[in-house]
Structure formats: structure tokens, C-alpha cells
Protein backbone atom coordinates (compact mmCIF):
# COMPACT_ATOMS: atom_id res chain seq x y z
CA UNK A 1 120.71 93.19 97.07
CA UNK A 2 122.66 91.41 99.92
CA UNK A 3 120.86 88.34 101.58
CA UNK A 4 120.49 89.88 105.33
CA UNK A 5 119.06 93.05 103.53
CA UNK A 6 116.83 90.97 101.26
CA UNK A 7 115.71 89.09 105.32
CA UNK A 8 114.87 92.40 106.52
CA UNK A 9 112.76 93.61 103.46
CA UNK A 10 110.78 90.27 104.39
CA UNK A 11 110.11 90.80 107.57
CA UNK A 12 109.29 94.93 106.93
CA UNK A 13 106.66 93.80 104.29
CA UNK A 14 105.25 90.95 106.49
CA UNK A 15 104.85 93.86 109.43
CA UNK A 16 101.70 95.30 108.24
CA UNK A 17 102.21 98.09 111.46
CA UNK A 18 105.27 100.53 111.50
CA UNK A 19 105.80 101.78 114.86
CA UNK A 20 107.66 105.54 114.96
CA UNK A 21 108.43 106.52 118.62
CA UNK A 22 107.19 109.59 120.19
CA UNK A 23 109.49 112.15 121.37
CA UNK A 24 106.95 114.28 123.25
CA UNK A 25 107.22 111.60 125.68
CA UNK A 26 109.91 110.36 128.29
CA UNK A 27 112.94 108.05 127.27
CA UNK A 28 111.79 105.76 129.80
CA UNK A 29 108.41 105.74 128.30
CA UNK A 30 109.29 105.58 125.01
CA UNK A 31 111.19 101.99 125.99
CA UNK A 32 108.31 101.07 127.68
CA UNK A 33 105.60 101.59 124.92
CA UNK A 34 107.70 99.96 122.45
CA UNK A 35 108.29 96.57 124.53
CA UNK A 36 104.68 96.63 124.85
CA UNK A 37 104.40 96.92 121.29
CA UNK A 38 106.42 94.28 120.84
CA UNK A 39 105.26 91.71 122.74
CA UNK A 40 101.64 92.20 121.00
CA UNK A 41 103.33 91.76 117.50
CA UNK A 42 104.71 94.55 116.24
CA UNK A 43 107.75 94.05 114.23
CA UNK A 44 109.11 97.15 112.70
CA UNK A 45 110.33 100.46 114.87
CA UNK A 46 111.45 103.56 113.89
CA UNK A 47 113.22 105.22 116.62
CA UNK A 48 112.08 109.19 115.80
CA UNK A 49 113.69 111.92 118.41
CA UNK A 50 114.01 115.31 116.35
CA UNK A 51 115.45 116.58 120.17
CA UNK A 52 118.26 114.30 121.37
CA UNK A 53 121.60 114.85 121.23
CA UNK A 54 123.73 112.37 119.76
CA UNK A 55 125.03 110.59 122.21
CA UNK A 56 121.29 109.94 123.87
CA UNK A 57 119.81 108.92 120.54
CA UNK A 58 122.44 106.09 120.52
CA UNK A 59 122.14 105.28 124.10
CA UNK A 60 118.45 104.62 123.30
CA UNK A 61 118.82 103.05 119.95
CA UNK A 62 121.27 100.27 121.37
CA UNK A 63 118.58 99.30 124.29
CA UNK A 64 115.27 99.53 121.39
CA UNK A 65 117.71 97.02 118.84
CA UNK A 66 118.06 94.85 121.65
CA UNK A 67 114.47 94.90 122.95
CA UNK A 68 113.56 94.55 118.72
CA UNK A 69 116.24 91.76 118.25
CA UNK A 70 115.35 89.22 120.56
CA UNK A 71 111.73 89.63 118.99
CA UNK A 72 113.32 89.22 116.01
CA UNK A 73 111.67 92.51 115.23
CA UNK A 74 113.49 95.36 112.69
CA UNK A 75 114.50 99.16 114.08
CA UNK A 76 115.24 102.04 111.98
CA UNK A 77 116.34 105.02 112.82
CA UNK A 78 115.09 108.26 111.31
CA UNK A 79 117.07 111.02 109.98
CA UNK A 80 120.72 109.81 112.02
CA UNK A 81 122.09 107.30 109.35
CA UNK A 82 125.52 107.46 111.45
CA UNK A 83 123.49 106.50 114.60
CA UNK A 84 121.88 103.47 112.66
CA UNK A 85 125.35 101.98 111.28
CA UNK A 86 126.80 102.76 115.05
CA UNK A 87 124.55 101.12 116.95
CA UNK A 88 123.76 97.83 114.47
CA UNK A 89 119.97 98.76 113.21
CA UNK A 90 118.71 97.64 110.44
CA UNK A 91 118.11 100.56 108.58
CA UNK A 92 117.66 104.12 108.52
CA UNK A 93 115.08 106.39 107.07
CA UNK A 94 115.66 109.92 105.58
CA UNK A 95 113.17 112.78 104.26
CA UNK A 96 113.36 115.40 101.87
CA UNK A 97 115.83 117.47 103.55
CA UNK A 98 117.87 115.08 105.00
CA UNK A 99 120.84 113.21 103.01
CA UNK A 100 120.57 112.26 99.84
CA UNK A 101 119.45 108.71 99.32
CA UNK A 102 122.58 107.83 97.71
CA UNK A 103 124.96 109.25 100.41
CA UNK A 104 122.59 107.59 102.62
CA UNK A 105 123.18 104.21 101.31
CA UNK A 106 126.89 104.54 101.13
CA UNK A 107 127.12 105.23 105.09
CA UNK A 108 124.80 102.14 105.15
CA UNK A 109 126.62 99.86 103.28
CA UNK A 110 124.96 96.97 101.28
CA UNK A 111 122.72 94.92 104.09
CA UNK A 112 120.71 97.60 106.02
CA UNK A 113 117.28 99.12 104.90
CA UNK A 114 117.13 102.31 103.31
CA UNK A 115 113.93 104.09 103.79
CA UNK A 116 112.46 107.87 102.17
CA UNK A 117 110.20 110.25 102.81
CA UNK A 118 107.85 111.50 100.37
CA UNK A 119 104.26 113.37 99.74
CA UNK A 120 104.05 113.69 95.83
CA UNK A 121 103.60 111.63 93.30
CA UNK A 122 107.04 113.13 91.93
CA UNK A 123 108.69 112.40 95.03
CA UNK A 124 107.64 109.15 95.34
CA UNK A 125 108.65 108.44 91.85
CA UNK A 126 112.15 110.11 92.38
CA UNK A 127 112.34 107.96 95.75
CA UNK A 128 112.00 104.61 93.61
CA UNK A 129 114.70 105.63 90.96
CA UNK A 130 117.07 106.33 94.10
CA UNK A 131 117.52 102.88 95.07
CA UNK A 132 115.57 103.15 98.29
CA UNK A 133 114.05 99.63 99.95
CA UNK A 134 110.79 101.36 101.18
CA UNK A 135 108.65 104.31 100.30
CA UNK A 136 107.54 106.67 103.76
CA UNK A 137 104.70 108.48 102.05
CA UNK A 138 102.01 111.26 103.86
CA UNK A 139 100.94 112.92 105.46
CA UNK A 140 97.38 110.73 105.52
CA UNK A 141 95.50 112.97 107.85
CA UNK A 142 96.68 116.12 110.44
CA UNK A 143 98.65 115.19 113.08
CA UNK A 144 99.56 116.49 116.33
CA UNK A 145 103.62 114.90 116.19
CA UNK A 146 103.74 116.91 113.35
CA UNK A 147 101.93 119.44 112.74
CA UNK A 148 103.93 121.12 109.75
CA UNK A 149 103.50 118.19 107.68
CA UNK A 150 102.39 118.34 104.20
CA UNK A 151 98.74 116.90 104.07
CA UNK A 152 98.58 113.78 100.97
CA UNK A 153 95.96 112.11 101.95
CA UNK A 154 94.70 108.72 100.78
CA UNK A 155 93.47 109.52 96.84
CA UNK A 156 97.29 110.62 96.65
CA UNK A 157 98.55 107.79 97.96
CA UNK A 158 96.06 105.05 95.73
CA UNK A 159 97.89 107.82 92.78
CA UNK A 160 101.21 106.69 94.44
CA UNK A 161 100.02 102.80 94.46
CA UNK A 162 99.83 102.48 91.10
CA UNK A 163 102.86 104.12 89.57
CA UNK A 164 105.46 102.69 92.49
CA UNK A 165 107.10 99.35 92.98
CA UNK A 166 108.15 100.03 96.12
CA UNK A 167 106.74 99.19 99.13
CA UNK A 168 104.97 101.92 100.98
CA UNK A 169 104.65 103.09 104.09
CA UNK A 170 101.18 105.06 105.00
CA UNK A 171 102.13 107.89 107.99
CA UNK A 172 100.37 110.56 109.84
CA UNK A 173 97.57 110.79 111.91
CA UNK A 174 96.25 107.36 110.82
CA UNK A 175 94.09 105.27 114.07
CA UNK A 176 91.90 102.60 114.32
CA UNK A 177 88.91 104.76 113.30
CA UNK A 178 90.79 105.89 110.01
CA UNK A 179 92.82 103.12 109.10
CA UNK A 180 90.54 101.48 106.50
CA UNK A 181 90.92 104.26 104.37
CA UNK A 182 94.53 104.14 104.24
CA UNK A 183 94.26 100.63 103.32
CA UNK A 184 91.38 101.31 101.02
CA UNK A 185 94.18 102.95 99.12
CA UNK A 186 96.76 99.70 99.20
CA UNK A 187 99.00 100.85 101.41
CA UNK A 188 101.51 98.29 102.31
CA UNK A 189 102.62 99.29 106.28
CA UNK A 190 100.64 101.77 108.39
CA UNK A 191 102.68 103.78 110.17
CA UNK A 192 101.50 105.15 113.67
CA UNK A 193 102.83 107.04 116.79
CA UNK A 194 99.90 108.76 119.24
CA UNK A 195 97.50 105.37 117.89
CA UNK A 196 99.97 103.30 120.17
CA UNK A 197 102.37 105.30 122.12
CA UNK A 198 99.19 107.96 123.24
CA UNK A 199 96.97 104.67 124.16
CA UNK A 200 96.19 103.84 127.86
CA UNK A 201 97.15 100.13 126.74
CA UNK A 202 99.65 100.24 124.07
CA UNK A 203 99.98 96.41 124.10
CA UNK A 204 95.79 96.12 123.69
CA UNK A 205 96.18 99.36 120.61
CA UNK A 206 98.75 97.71 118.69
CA UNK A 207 96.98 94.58 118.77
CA UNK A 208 93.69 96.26 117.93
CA UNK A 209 95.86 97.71 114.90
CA UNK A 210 97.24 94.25 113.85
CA UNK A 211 94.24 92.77 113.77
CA UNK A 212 92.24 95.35 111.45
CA UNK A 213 95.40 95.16 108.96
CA UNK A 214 95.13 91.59 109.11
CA UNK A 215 97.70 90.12 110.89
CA UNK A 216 97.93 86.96 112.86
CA UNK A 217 98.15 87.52 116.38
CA UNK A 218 99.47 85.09 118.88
């Protein structure tokens, strides 16, 4: 592994919170939310927009890098590997149906993040063999952003726990109210979207967030 890809795995497992945008709501928004985010401590963002064309998802991923960069904060884009390597992120993150990992990671090259979707033990174990940096495993609990996800749950992903080496990434539906299960069952990130970006005060939810996964906040 590369030395700037070995710095970003440190600062993805230091994160505690994994911030995936929320494209029910307005670009503008979206921006908004996530400098909020940022300023309370998050440090990992996964720009998510199943909707935008091409050219908009990089137009947005350039101003979130920048907004993430001089917090010295990571951004990954889901799905669009060839919007991640265009517009310098640090990573990208792919699912089931998307590229392979492997073809994934040769588009990346050798210093950005890989990350992959799973919700089965077999997944997650495949996942691990592929080379990936980090695990994206759920769903935890339903979900409005998503609402054809496959439901895990936490006993699945304490099952997960202790057969991967990877680091793993708890997502869907998790909030405050819920989170302790999800890190009853080790998980390693929480990932959230309406927690933060459907919160009246994104900057006071993510900090609310931080400080039950116990994080320092400034």
C-alpha cells in the first residue's frame, strides 16, 4: 500500500462518523449540510447522488473536496470511480452491482481508498479477499434514502466483526437513538445521511453523533 493511501486509511479509521450526502435534497443544500458537518468534526464524506448527470456530480464533487481538504477531511465518491480519479478524491466506493473491485482499483490507481458494499457474511468475506481498504456493510435498520435495501442488522454485522479484518462501515437508518447498538456490534465508522443532513442543526447532530461514538470534539 502507497504512503498517501496508507494517510487516508488513518484518518477514515480515526473518523468514527461517515457522512453520505442526501440526494433528495438541493445541491445547494447538500454543500451546505456538509460544511456544517465539517466544521463540527466530521472527517469522512461520501458524496451519494444516484440522479446527477455526470457533469453535475463532478461540478459538486470538486467544491465538497475542497470544502473536505482544507479540513483536512477525506471524500469519496459512490458508485462514479471515473468522477473520483477526475476530480482528485480520495477514494471511491462501489456495491454489488457496480464495478468489480478489481477494475475499480485499477481506474484508482495505487493511493486512493477503495471502498465495498456488502450485507452477508459471504459478501463481506469476498469484499476482504478483493483487496478493498474498507468494508460498507447494512443495511442496520429501514431507511427512508433507501428503501430497497437489504435489511442486516446488527447480530449480522457482530457475525461480520469477527470473521473480517477490514474495517467496517455500519450504514442505514442508524441515529442517535439507535446508534449504540450498531456499536454494540464493533462497528468501526457509522455511517449516516437523514441523522445529519434531515436535522434542523446539522452542525449540533453531527456533534451529538461524535460525541456518543467517542470522539474528541473541539
Amino acid at each position: 500500500m502507497s504512503a498517501a493511501r496508507e494517510e487516508r486509511l488513518a484518518v477514515l479509521r480515526r473518523a468514527g462518523l461517515y457522512l453520505v450526502t442526501d440526494d433528495r435534497l438541493l445541491r445547494a443544500r447538500r454543500r451546505q449540510v456538509v460544511a456544517e458537518a465539517l466544521e463540527a468534526g466530521a472527517r469522512v464524506v461520501q458524496l451519494r447522488d444516484k440522479h446527477a448527470g455526470g457533469r453535475a456530480l463532478y461540478d459538486e464533487a470538486v467544491e465538497l473536496v475542497r470544502l473536505c481538504h482544507q479540513r483536512g477531511a477525506l471524500l469519496i465518491v459512490n458508485d462514479r470511480v471515473d468522477v473520483a480519479v477526475a476530480c482528485d478524491a480520495d477514494g471511491a466506493h462501489v456495491g454489488q452491482d457496480d464495478l468489480p473491485a478489481s477494475a475499480a482499483r485499477a481506474l484508482l490507481g495505487p493511493d486512493r481508498l477503495l471502498g465495498v458494499s456488502a450485507s452477508t457474511v459471504e459478501e463481506a468475506l469476498e469484499v476482504e479477499r478483493s483487496g478493498a481498504d474498507y468494508l460498507g456493510f447494512g443495511a442496520m435498520f429501514a431507511t427512508p434514502t433507501k428503501a430497497d435495501a437489504e435489511y442486516a442488522g446488527p447480530a449480522l454485522l457482530a457475525a461480520v466483526k469477527r470473521r473480517v479484518r477490514l474495517p467496517v462501515v455500519a450504514i442505514g437508518g442508524i441515529t442517535l437513538d439507535n446508534v449504540a447498538e450498531v456499536l454494540a456490534a464493533h462497528a468501526d465508522l457509522v455511517a449516516v445521511v437523514s441523522a445529519v443532513f434531515g436535522a434542523a442543526n446539522p452542525r449540533a447532530a453531527t456533534l451529538a453523533l461524535l460525541q456518543a461514538l467517542g470522539r474528541r470534539v473541539d
